[in-house]
Protein backbone atom coordinates (compact mmCIF):
# COMPACT_ATOMS: atom_id res chain seq x y z
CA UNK A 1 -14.29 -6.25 -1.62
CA UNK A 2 -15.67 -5.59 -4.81
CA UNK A 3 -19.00 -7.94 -5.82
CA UNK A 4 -19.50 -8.36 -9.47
CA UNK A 5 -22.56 -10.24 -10.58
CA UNK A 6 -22.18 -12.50 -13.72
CA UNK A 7 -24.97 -14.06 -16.07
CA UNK A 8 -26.01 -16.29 -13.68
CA UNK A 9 -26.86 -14.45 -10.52
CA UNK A 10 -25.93 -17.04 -8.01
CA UNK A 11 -22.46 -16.98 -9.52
CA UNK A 12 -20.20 -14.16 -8.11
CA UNK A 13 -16.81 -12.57 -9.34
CA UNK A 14 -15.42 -11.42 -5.80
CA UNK A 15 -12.50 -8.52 -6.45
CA UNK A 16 -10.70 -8.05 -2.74
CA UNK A 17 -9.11 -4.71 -2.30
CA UNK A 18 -5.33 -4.89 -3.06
CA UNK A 19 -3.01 -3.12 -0.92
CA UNK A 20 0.42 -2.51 -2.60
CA UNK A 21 3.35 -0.81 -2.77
CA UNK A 22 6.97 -1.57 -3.78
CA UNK A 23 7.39 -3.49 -0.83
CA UNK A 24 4.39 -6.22 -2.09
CA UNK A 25 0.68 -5.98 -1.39
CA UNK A 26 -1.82 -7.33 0.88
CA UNK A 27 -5.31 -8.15 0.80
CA UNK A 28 -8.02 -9.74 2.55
CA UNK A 29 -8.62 -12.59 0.78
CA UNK A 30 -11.51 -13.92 3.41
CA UNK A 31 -14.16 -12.24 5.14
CA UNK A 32 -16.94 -14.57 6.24
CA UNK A 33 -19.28 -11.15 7.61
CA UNK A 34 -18.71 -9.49 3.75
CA UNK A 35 -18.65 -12.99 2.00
CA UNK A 36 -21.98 -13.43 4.06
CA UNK A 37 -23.62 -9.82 2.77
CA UNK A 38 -22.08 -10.49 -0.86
CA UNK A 39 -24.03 -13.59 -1.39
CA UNK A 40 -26.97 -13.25 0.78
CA UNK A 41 -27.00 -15.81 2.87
CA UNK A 42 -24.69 -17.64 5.47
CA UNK A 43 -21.84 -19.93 3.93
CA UNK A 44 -19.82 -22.13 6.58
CA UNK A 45 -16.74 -23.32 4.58
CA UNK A 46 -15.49 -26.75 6.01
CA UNK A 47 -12.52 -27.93 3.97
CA UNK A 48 -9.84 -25.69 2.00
CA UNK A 49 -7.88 -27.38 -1.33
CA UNK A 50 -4.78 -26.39 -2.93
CA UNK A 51 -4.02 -28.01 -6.45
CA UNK A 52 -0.63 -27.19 -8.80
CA UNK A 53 -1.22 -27.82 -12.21
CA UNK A 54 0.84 -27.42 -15.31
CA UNK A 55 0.00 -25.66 -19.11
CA UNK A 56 -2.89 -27.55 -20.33
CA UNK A 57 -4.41 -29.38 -17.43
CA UNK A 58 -7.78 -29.49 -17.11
CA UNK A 59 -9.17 -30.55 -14.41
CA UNK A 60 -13.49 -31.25 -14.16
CA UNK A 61 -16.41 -30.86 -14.51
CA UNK A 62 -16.72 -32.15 -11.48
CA UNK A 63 -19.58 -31.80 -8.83
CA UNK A 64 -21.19 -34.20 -6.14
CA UNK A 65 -25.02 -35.04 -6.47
CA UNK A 66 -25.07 -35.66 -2.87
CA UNK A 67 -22.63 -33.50 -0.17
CA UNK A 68 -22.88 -30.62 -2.97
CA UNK A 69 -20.20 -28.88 -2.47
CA UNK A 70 -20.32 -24.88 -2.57
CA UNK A 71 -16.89 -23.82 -3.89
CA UNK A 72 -14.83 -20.00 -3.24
CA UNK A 73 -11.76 -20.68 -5.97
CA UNK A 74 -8.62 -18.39 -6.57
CA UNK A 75 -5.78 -18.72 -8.04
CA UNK A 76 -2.20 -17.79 -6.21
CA UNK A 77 0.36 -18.30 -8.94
CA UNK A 78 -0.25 -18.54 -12.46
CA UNK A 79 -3.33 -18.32 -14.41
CA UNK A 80 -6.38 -20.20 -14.91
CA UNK A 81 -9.34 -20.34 -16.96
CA UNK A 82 -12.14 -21.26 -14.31
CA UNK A 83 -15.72 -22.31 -15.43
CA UNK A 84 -19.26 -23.17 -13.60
CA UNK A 85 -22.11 -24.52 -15.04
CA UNK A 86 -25.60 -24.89 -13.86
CA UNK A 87 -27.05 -28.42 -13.26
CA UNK A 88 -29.81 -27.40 -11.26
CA UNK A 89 -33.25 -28.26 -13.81
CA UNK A 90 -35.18 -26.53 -11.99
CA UNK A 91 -33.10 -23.00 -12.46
CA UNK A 92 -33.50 -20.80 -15.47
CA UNK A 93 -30.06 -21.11 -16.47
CA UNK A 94 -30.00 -24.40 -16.61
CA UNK A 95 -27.14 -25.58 -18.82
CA UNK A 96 -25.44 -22.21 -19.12
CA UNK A 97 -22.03 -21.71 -18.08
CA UNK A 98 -19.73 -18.88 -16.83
CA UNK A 99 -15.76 -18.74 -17.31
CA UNK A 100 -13.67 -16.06 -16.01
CA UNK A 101 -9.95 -15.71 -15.85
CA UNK A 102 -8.40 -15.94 -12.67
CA UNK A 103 -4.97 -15.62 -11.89
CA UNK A 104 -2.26 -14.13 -9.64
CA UNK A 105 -2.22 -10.08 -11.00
CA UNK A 106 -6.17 -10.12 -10.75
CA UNK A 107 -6.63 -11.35 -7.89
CA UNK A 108 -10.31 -12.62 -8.91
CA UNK A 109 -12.14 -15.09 -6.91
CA UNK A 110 -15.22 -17.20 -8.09
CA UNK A 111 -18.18 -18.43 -5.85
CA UNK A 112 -19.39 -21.10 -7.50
CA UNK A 113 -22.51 -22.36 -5.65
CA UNK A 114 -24.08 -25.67 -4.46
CA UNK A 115 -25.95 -27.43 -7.47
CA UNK A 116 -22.64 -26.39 -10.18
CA UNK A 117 -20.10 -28.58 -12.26
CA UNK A 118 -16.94 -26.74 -12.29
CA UNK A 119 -13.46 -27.19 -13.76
CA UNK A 120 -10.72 -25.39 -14.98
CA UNK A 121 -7.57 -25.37 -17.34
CA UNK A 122 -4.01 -24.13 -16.86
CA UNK A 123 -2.94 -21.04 -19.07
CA UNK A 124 0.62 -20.16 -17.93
CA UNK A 125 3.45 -22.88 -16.98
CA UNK A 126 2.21 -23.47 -13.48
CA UNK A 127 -0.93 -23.00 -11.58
CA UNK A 128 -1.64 -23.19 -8.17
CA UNK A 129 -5.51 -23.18 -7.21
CA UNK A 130 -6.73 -22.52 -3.83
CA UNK A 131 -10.73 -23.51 -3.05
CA UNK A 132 -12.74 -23.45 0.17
CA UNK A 133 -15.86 -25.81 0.21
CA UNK A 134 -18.70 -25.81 1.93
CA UNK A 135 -19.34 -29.41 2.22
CA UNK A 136 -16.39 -32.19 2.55
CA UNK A 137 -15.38 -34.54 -0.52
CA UNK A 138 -17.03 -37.41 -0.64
CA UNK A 139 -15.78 -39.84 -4.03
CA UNK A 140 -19.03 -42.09 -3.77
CA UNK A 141 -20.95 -38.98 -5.05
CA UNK A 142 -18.35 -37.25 -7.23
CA UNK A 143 -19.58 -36.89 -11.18
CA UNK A 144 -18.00 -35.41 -13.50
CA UNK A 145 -19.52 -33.94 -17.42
CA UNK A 146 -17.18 -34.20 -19.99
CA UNK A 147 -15.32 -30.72 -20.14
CA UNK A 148 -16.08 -30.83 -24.15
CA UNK A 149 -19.87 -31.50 -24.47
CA UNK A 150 -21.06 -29.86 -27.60
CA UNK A 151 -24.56 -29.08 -25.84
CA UNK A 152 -22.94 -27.10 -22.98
CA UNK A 153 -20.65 -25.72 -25.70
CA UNK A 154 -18.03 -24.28 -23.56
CA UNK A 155 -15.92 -21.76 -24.73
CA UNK A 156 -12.52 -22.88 -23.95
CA UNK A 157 -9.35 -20.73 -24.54
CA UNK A 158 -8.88 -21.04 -28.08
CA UNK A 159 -6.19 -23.61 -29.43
CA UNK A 160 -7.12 -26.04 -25.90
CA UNK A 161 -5.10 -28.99 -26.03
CA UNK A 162 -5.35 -30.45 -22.36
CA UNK A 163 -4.05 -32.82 -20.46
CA UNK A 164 -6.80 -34.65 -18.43
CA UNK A 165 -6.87 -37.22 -15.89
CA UNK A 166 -8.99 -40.60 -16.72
CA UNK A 167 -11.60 -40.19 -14.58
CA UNK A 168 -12.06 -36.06 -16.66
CA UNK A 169 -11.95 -38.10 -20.05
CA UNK A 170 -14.54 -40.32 -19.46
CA UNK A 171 -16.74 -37.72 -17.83
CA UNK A 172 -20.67 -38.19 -18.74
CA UNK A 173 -22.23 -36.08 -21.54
CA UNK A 174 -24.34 -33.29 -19.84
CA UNK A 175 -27.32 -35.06 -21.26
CA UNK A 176 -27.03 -38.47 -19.33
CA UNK A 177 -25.28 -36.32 -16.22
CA UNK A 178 -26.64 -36.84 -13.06
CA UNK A 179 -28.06 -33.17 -12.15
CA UNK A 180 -29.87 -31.29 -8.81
CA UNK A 181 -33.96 -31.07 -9.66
């Protein structure tokens, strides 16, 4: 697998190797011994998700101030636009945010790290979203910053009209969030 670092060095872009030919492809799409090496230190996933989502759906910010859950996303059908954002104040990039676009030809995968919001919208008709966590959900601790905050100001694919649960519109603005010290 291929390790790409982003702005925010605890935040990876992780390229597998894609085997293909006209019959399909194959690829690896786990390797706890590489995944290990990639991001330096040992990560024990505990619970794997699987969302479907339709054009405009946004799901997040959403993290857990307690139980923080580390998070390897990917996308197996359609196409998303996937975001993290540091809320650890004690970090230097504190406040900043990554997005990438992850989707079913790319094959991309995010590691989004303990002490991140994260969300996503939908870009094509249908999305399905695979993520392995590192710590289980717990709803007593889940937060969630308000996907529009003008202070994290969030790039968003451009003409963003999304669909959001009510628990995503009332998220908290990043300034009264609950964050890691």
């Amino acid at each position: 697998m291929k390790v790409i670092p982003t702005a925010i060095p605890d935040v990876l872009i992780i390229e597998p190797k894609v085997f293909g030919d006209a019959r399909g492809f194959f690829y690896e799409s786990f390797n706890g011994k590489a995944f290990d090496e990639a991001v330096g230190r040992h990560v024990e996933f505990v619970q794997d998700n699987h969302s479907r989502s339709t054009r405009g759906v946004l799901r997040g910010l959403h993290y857990q101030i307690q139980q923080p859950q580390g998070k390897l996303v990917r996308v197996v059908r359609g196409a998303v636009f996937d975001v993290a954002v540091d809320i650890r104040r004690s970090s230097p990039t504190f406040g900043k945010w990554i997005g990438v676009e992850l989707s079913e030809e790319n094959h991309k995968q995010l590691w989004v790290p303990e002490g991140f919001a994260h969300g996503f919208v939908v870009l094509s008709d249908t999305a399905e979203f695979l993520y392995k966590t590192t710590d289980f959900y717990a709803p007593a601790h889940e937060r969630c910053i308000l996907w529009n905050d003008a202070e994290l100001s969030i790039e968003w694919p451009v003409g963003l009209e999304p669909l959001l649960s009510e628990k995503d519109a009332k998220g908290s603005l990043f300034a009264q969030a609950e964050v890691f010290d």
